[in-house]
Protein backbone atom coordinates (compact mmCIF):
# COMPACT_ATOMS: atom_id res chain seq x y z
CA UNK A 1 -13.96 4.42 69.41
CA UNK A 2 -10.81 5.11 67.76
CA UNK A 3 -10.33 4.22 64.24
CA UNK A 4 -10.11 0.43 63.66
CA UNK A 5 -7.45 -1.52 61.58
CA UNK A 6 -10.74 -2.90 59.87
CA UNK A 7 -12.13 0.47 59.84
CA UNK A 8 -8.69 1.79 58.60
CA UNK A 9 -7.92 -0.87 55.91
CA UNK A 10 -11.88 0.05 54.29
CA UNK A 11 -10.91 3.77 53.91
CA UNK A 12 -7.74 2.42 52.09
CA UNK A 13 -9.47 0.74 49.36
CA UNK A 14 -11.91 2.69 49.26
CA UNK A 15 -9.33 5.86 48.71
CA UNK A 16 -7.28 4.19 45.78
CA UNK A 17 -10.99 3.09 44.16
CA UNK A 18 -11.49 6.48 44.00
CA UNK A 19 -7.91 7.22 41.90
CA UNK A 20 -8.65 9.19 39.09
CA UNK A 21 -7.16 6.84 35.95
CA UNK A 22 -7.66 6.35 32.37
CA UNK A 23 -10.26 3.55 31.92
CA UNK A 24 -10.08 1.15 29.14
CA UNK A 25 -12.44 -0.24 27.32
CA UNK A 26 -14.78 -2.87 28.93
CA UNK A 27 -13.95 -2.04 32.53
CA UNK A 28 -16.58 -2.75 34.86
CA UNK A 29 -16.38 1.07 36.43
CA UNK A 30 -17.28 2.95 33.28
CA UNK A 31 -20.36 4.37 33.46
CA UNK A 32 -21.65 5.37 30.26
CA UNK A 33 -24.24 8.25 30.60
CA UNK A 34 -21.23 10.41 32.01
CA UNK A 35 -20.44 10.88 28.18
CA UNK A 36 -22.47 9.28 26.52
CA UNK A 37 -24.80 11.50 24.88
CA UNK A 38 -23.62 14.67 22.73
CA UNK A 39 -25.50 17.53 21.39
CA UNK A 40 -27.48 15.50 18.87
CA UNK A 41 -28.72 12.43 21.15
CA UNK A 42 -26.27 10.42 20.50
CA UNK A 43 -23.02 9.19 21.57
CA UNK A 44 -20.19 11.37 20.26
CA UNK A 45 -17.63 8.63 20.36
CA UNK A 46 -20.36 6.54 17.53
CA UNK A 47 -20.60 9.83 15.75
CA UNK A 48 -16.91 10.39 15.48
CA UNK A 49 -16.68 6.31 14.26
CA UNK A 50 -19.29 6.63 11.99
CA UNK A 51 -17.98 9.71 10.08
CA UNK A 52 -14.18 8.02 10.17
CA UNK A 53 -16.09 4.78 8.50
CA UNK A 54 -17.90 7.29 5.78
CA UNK A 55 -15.13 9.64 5.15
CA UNK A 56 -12.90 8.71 2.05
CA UNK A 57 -9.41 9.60 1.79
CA UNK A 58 -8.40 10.72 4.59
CA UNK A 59 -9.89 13.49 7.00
CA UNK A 60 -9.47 15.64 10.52
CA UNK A 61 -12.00 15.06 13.48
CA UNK A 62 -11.87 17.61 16.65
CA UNK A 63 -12.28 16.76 20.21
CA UNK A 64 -12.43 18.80 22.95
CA UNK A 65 -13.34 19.49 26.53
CA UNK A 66 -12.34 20.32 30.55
CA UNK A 67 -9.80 18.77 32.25
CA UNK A 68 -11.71 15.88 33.85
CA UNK A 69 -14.44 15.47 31.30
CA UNK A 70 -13.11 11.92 30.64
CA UNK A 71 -11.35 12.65 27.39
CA UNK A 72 -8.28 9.88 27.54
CA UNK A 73 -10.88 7.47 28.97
CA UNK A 74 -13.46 8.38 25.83
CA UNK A 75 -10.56 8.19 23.44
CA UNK A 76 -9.47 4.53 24.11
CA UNK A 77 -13.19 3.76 23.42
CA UNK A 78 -12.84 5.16 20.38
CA UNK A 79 -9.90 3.36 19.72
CA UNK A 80 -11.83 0.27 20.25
CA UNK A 81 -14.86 0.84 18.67
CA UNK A 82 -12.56 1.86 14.98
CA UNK A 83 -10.67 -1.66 16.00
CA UNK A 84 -14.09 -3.10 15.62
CA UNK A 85 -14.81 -1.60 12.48
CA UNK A 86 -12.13 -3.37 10.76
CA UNK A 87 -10.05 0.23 10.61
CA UNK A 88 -6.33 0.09 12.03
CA UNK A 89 -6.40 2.76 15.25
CA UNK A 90 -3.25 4.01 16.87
CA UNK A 91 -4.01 5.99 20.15
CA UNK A 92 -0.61 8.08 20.89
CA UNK A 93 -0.52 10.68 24.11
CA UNK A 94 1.48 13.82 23.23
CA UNK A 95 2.94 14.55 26.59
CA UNK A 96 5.19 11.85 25.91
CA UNK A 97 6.41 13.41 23.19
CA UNK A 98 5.64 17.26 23.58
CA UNK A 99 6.91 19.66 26.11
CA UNK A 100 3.73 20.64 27.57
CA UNK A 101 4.80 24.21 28.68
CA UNK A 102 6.51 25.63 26.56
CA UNK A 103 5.20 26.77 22.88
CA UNK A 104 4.01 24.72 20.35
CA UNK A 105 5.23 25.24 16.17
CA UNK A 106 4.01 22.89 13.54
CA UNK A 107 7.72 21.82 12.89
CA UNK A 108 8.01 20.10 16.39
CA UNK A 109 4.41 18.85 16.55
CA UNK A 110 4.36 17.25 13.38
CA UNK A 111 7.76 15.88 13.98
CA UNK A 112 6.46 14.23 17.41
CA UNK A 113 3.56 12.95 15.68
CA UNK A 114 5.30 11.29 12.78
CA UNK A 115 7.52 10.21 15.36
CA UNK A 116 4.94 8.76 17.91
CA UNK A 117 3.01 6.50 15.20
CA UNK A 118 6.68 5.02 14.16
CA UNK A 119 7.12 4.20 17.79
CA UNK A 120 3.22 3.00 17.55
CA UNK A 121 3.79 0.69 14.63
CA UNK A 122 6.31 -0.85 15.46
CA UNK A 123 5.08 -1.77 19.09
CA UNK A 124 1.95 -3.34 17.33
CA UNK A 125 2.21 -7.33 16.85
CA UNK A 126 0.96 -6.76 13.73
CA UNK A 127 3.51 -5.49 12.24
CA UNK A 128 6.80 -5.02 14.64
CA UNK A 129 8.71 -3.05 12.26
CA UNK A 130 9.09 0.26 10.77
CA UNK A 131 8.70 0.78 7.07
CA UNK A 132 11.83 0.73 4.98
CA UNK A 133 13.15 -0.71 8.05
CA UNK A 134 14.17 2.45 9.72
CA UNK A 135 12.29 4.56 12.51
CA UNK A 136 10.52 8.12 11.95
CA UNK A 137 13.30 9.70 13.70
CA UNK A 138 15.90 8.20 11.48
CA UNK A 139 14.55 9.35 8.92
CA UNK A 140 14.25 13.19 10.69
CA UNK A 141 18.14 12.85 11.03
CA UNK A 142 18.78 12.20 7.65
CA UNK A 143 16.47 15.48 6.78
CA UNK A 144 17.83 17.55 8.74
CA UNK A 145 21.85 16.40 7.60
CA UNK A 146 21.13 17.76 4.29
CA UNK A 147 19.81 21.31 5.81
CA UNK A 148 22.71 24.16 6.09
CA UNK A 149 20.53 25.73 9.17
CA UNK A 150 20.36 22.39 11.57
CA UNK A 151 24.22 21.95 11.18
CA UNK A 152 24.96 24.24 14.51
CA UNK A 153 22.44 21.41 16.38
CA UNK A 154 23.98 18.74 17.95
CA UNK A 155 21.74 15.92 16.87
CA UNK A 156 22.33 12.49 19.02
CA UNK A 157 22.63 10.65 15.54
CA UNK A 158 24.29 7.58 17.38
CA UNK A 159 21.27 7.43 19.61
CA UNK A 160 18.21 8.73 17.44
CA UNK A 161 15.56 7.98 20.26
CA UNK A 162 17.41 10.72 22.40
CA UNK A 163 16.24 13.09 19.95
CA UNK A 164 12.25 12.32 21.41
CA UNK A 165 14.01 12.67 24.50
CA UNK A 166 15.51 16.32 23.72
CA UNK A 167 12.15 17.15 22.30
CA UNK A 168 10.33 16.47 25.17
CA UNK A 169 12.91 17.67 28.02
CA UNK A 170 15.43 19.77 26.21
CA UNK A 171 14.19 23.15 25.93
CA UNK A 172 16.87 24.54 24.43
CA UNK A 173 16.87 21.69 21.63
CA UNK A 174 13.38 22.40 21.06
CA UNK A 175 13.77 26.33 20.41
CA UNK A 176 16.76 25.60 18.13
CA UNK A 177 15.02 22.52 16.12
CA UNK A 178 11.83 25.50 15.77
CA UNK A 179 14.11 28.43 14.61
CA UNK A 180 16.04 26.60 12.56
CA UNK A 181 13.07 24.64 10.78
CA UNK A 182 11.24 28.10 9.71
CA UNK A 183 13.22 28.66 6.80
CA UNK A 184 11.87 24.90 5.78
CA UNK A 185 8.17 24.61 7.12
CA UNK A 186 6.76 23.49 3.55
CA UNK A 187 9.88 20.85 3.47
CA UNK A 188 9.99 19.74 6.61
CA UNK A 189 5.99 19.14 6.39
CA UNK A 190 6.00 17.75 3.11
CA UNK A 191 9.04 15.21 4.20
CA UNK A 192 6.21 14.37 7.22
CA UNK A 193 3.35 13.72 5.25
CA UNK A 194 5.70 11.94 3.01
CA UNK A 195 6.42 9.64 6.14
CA UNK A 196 2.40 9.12 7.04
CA UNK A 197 2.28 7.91 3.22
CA UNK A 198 4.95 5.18 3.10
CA UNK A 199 3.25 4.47 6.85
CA UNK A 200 -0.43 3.96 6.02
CA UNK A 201 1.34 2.37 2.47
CA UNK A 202 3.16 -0.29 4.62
CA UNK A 203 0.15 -0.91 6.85
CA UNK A 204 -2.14 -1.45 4.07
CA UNK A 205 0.96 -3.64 2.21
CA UNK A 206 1.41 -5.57 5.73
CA UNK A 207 -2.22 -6.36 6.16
CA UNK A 208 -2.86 -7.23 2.31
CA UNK A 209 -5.80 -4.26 2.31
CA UNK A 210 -4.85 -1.64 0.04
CA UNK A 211 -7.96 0.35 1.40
CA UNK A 212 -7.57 -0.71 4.85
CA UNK A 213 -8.14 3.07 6.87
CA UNK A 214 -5.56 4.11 9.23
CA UNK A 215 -6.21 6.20 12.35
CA UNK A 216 -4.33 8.43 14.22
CA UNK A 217 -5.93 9.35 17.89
CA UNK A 218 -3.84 12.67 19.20
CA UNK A 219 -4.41 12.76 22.44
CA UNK A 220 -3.35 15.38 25.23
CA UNK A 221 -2.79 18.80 22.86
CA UNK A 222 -5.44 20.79 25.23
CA UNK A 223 -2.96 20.39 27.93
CA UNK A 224 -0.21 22.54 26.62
CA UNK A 225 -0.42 25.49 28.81
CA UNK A 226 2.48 28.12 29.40
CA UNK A 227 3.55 29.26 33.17
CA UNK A 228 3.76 32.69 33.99
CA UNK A 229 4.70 35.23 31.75
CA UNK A 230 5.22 32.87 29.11
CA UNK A 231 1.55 31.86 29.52
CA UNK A 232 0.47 34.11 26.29
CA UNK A 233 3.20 33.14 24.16
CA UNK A 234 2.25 29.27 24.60
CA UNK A 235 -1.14 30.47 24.11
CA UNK A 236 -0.72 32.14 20.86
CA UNK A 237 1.63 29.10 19.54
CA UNK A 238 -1.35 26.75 20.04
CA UNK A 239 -3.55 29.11 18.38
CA UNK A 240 -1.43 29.23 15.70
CA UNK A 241 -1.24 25.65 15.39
CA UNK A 242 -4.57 25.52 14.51
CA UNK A 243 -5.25 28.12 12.44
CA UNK A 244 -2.51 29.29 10.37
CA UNK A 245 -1.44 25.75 10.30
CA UNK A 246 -4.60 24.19 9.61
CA UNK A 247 -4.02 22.57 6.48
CA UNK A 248 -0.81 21.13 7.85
CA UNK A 249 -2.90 19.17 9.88
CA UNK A 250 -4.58 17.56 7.33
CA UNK A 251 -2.93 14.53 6.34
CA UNK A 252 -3.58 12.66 2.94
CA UNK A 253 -4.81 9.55 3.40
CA UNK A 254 -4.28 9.65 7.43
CA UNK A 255 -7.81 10.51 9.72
CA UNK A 256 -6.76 12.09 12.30
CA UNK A 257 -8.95 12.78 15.87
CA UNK A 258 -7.02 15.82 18.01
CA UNK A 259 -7.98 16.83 21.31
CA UNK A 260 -8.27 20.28 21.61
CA UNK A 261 -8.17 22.82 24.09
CA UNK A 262 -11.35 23.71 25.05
CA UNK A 263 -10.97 27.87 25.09
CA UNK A 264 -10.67 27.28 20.70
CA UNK A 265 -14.24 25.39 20.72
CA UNK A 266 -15.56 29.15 21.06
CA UNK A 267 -13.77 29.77 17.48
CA UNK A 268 -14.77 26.15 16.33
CA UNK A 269 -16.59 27.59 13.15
CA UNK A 270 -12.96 28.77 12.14
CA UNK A 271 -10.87 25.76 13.11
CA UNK A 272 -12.82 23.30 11.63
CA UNK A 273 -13.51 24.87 7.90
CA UNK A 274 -9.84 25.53 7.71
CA UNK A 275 -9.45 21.10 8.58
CA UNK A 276 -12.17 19.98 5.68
CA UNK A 277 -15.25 21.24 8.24
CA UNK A 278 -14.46 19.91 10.97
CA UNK A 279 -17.04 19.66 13.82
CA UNK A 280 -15.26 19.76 17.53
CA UNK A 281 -17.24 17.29 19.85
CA UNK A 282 -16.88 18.51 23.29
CA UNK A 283 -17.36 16.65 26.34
CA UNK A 284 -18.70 18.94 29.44
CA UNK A 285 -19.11 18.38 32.86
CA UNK A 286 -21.66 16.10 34.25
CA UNK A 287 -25.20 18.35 34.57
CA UNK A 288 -25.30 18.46 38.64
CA UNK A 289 -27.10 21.52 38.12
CA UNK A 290 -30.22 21.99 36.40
CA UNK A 291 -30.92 24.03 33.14
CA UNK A 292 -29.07 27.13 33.16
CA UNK A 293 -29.55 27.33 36.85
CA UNK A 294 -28.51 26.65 40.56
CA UNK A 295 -30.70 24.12 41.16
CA UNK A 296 -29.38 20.48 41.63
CA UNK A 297 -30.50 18.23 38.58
CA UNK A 298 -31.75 14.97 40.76
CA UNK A 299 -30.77 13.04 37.52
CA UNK A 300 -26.77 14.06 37.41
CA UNK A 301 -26.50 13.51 41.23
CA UNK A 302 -27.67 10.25 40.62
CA UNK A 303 -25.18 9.40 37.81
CA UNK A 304 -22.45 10.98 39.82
CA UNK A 305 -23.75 8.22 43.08
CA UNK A 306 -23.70 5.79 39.78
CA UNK A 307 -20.17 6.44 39.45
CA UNK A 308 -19.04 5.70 43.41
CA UNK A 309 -21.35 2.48 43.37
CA UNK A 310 -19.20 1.51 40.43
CA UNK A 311 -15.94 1.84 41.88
CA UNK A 312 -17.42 0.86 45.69
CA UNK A 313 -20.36 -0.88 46.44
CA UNK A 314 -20.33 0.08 49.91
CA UNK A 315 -19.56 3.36 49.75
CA UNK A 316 -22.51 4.03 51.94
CA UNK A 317 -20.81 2.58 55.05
CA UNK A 318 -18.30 5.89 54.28
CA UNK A 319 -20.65 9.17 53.59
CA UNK A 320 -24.26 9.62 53.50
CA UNK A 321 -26.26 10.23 50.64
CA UNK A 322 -26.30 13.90 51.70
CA UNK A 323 -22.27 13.78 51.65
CA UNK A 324 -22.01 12.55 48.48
CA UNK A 325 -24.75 14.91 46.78
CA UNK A 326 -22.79 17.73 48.51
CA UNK A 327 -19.30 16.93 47.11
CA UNK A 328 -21.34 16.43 43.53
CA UNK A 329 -22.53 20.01 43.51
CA UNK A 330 -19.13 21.34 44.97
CA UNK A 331 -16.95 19.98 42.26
CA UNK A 332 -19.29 21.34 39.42
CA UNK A 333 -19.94 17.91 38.03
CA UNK A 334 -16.24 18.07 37.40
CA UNK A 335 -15.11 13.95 38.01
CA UNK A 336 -11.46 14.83 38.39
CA UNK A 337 -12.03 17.00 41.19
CA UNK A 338 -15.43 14.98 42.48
CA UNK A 339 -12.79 12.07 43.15
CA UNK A 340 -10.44 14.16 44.74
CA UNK A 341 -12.60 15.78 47.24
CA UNK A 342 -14.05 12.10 47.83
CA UNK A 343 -10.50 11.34 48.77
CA UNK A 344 -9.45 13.79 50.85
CA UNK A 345 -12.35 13.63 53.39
CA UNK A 346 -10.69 9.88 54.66
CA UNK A 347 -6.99 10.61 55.83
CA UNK A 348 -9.14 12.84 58.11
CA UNK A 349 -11.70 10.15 59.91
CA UNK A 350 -10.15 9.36 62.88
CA UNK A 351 -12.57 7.39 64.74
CA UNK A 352 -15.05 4.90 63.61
CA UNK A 353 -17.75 6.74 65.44
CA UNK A 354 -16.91 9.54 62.38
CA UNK A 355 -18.35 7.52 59.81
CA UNK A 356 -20.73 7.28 57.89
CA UNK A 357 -20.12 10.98 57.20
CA UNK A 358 -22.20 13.90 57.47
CA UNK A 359 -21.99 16.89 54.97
CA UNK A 360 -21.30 19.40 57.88
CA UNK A 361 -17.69 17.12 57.87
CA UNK A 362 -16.65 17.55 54.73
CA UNK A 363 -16.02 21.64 54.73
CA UNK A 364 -12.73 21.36 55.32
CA UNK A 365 -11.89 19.54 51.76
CA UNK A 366 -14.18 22.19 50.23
CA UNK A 367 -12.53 25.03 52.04
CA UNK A 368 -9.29 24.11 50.23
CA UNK A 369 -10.49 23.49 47.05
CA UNK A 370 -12.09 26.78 47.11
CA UNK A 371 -8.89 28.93 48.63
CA UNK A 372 -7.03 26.69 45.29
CA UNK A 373 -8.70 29.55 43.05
CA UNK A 374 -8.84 32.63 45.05
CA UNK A 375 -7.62 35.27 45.19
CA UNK A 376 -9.60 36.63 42.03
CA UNK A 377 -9.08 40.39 40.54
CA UNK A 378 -11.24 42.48 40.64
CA UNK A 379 -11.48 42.42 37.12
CA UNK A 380 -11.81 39.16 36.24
CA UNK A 381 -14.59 38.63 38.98
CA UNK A 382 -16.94 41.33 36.44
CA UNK A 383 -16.23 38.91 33.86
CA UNK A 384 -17.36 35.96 36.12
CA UNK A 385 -19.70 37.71 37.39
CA UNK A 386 -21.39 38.61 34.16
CA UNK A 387 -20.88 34.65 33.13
CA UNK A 388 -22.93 33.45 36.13
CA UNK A 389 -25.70 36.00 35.14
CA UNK A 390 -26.25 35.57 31.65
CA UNK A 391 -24.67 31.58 31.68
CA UNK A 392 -22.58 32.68 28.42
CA UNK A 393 -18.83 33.08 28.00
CA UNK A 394 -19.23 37.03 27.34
CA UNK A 395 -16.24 36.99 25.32
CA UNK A 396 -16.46 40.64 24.02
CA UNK A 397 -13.23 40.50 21.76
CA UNK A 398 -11.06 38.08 20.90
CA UNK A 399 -7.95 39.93 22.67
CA UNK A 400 -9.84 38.47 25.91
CA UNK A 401 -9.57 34.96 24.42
CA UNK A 402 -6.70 34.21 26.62
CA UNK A 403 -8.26 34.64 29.80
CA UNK A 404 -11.61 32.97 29.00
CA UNK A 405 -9.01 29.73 28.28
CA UNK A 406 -7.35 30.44 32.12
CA UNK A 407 -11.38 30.49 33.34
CA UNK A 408 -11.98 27.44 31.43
CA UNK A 409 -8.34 25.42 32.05
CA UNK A 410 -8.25 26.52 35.36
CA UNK A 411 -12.06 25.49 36.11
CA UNK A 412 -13.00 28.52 37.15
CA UNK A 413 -16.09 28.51 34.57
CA UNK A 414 -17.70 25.24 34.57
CA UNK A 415 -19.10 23.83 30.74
CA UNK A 416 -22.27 21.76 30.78
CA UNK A 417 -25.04 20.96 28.64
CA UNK A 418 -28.45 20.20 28.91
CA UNK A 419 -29.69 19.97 25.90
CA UNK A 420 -27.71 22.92 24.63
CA UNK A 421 -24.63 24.45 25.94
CA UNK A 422 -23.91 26.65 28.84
CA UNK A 423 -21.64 28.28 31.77
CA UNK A 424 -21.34 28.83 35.30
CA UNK A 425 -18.51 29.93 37.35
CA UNK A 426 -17.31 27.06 39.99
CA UNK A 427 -20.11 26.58 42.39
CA UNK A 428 -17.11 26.97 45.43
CA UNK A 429 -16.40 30.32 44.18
CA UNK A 430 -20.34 31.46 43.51
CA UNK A 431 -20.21 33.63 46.97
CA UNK A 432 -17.31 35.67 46.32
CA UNK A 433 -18.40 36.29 42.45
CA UNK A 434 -21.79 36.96 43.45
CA UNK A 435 -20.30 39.86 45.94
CA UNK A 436 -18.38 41.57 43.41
CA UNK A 437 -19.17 45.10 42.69
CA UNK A 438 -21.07 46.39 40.23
């Protein structure tokens, strides 16, 4: 029969349960052994808590992972659990406050993050105010008045949120703010840190603690990405960032977590000596697959079900076990793209008699997930190729670094762990890999 209003209003709900969103803490959809274990045994949002609680004056933590790992969602639990602790926790995302494609310069980023935790305090209750009464960015205009170099910029003094604004969506600002600040890194970074100090300093005066800890969660850095040929150059600027800019990063008296992308866990050793030692936590896809192998782990389909029963009970009235194994194993374990090709199997059901339904149905959604990625060079599929055999990232010099991040951003090479870390290429893309000449 054809598709019911009943019939039709069920696929509805059930297709904006299956939204991908940032969950907060406490709601009744998160499922916990998606992320909940790290390397060690334990949960790597505790760990992360545990060393903040420990560490003394100030210190850096790493986080990392694929797009669709959960980080946002793991990151507001972390939020929660420091709130718990008794340790003030400000949770800002950087793509408000970053151009995401375009490069990256520790003038700029520090400037946005000095900026977003004055925006932060003074939308907490606690405190409603900036200290010294005046914003981040008020302060950034009176900097940069007494430089010679930012005189040619046409700073929106009148209106000093515009210059977040310009930031963000200017790209022109951005590039002149960046050339311009390079004769002045060590002042323009020491004026920053300067502004974290008389922060945490009116935090700790506000709340009558004058060892209260103050946290900074940085959320969203692994998402700056360049687009076409200025893909390398954003690459390198983010690289930079983090290495020749390490100790810019660390901020006296301030912890700080940053996400990271996940292509500069491979040089973690490096990244996190130069930030006090540093481990990077890194959350991986869910392990649909067993060990180092093609062979579906019974165990991660059944937290990936977990995770549909969560957001719809009934979800069995829709697909069949089968169904929803299948679309498991075709998006890697990957939850981003496990919701989306939930989703787009139900604008398709046009008759009730469709449902519940089979895995021969769903080919279609996998079909154009799959053509999403392809066409490959031939180059690049030896490279995958020789990551599906040996489950490693191969990376032979670090010249190739830059395309092992487009494998990893782009999901092309899958990250899980069970028990220890390892690769795959994306199961939809396993046939034409596999094919590849040798």
């Amino acid at each position: 029969m054809p598709l019911s209003s009943t019939t039709r209003s069920e696929l509805k709900t059930l297709y904006n349960a299956l939204a991908d969103r940032v969950l907060e803490p406490g709601d009744p959809v998160y499922v916990k052994e998606v992320n909940g274990t790290g390397p060690s045994g334990a949960d790597p949002v505790e760990e992360i808590a545990t060393e903040i609680d420990w560490q003394e004056g100030g210190g850096v933590c790493l986080f990392t992972g694929q797009r669709g790992t959960g980080k946002s969602t793991e990151l507001r639990r972390l939020q929660r659990r420091l709130t718990d602790l008794g340790i003030v926790a400000f949770y800002v995302d950087m793509a408000e406050y970053v151009l995401l494609s375009k490069n990256i310069e520790i003038s700029d980023f520090l400037i946005s993050m000095a900026g977003a935790l004055s925006e932060s305090i003074e939308a907490d209750p606690r405190f409603g105010k900036s200290p010294a009464h005046r914003s981040y960015w008020e302060r950034l205009v009176g900097f940069l008045d007494t430089k010679v170099e930012f005189e040619e910029i046409s700073l929106p003094v009148g209106d000093v949120a515009q210059i977040k604004a310009s930031l963000k969506n200017d790209p022109d600002f951005k590039q002149r703010i960046q050339q311009a600040a390079r004769g002045h890194i060590a002042q323009l970074v020491g004026d920053a840190h300067a502004y974290f100090r008389d922060a945490i300093g009116f935090i700790r005066e506000q709340l009558n603690d004058k060892d209260r800890k103050v946290v900074l969660i940085v959320d969203s850095i692994e998402r700056i990405r360049g687009v076409g040929s200025e893909s390398m150059e954003v690459f390198e600027s983010v690289r930079n960032l983090f290495f020749a800019h390490a100790e810019h990063l660390r901020i006296p008296m301030l912890h700080v977590v940053y996400t990271v992308p996940p292509y500069l866990s491979v040089l973690a050793s490096g990244a996190g000596s130069l930030m006090g030692g540093a481990v990077v936590r890194r959350l991986v896809s869910t392990h649909v697959f067993q060990d180092r192998s093609r062979e579906p782990d019974p165990a991660g389909l059944a937290t990936m079900r977990d995770i549909v029963q969560k957001r719809y009970p009934s979800w069995d009235r829709v697909y069949t076990q089968d169904t929803l194994d299948r679309l498991a194993l075709s998006s890697g374990g990957d939850l981003r793209e496990y919701f989306r090709l939930l989703r787009q199997c139900l604008p398709a059901v046009q008759d009730d008699a469709d449902l519940p339904l089979p895995p021969a149905s769903v080919r279609h959604v996998e079909n154009v997930a799959r053509n999403e990625m392809l066409p490959i060079p031939e180059d690049q599929k030896q490279w995958l190729k020789r990551i599906a055999d040996t489950h490693d990232t191969c990376l032979q010099k670090e010249e190739d670094l830059p395309l092992l991040a487009h494998f990893l951003d782009n999901r092309l090479v899958m990250n899980y762990r069970n028990g220890s870390d390892w690769y795959d290429v994306h199961p939809l893309i396993r046939d034409v890999v596999d094919s590849a000449a040798t």
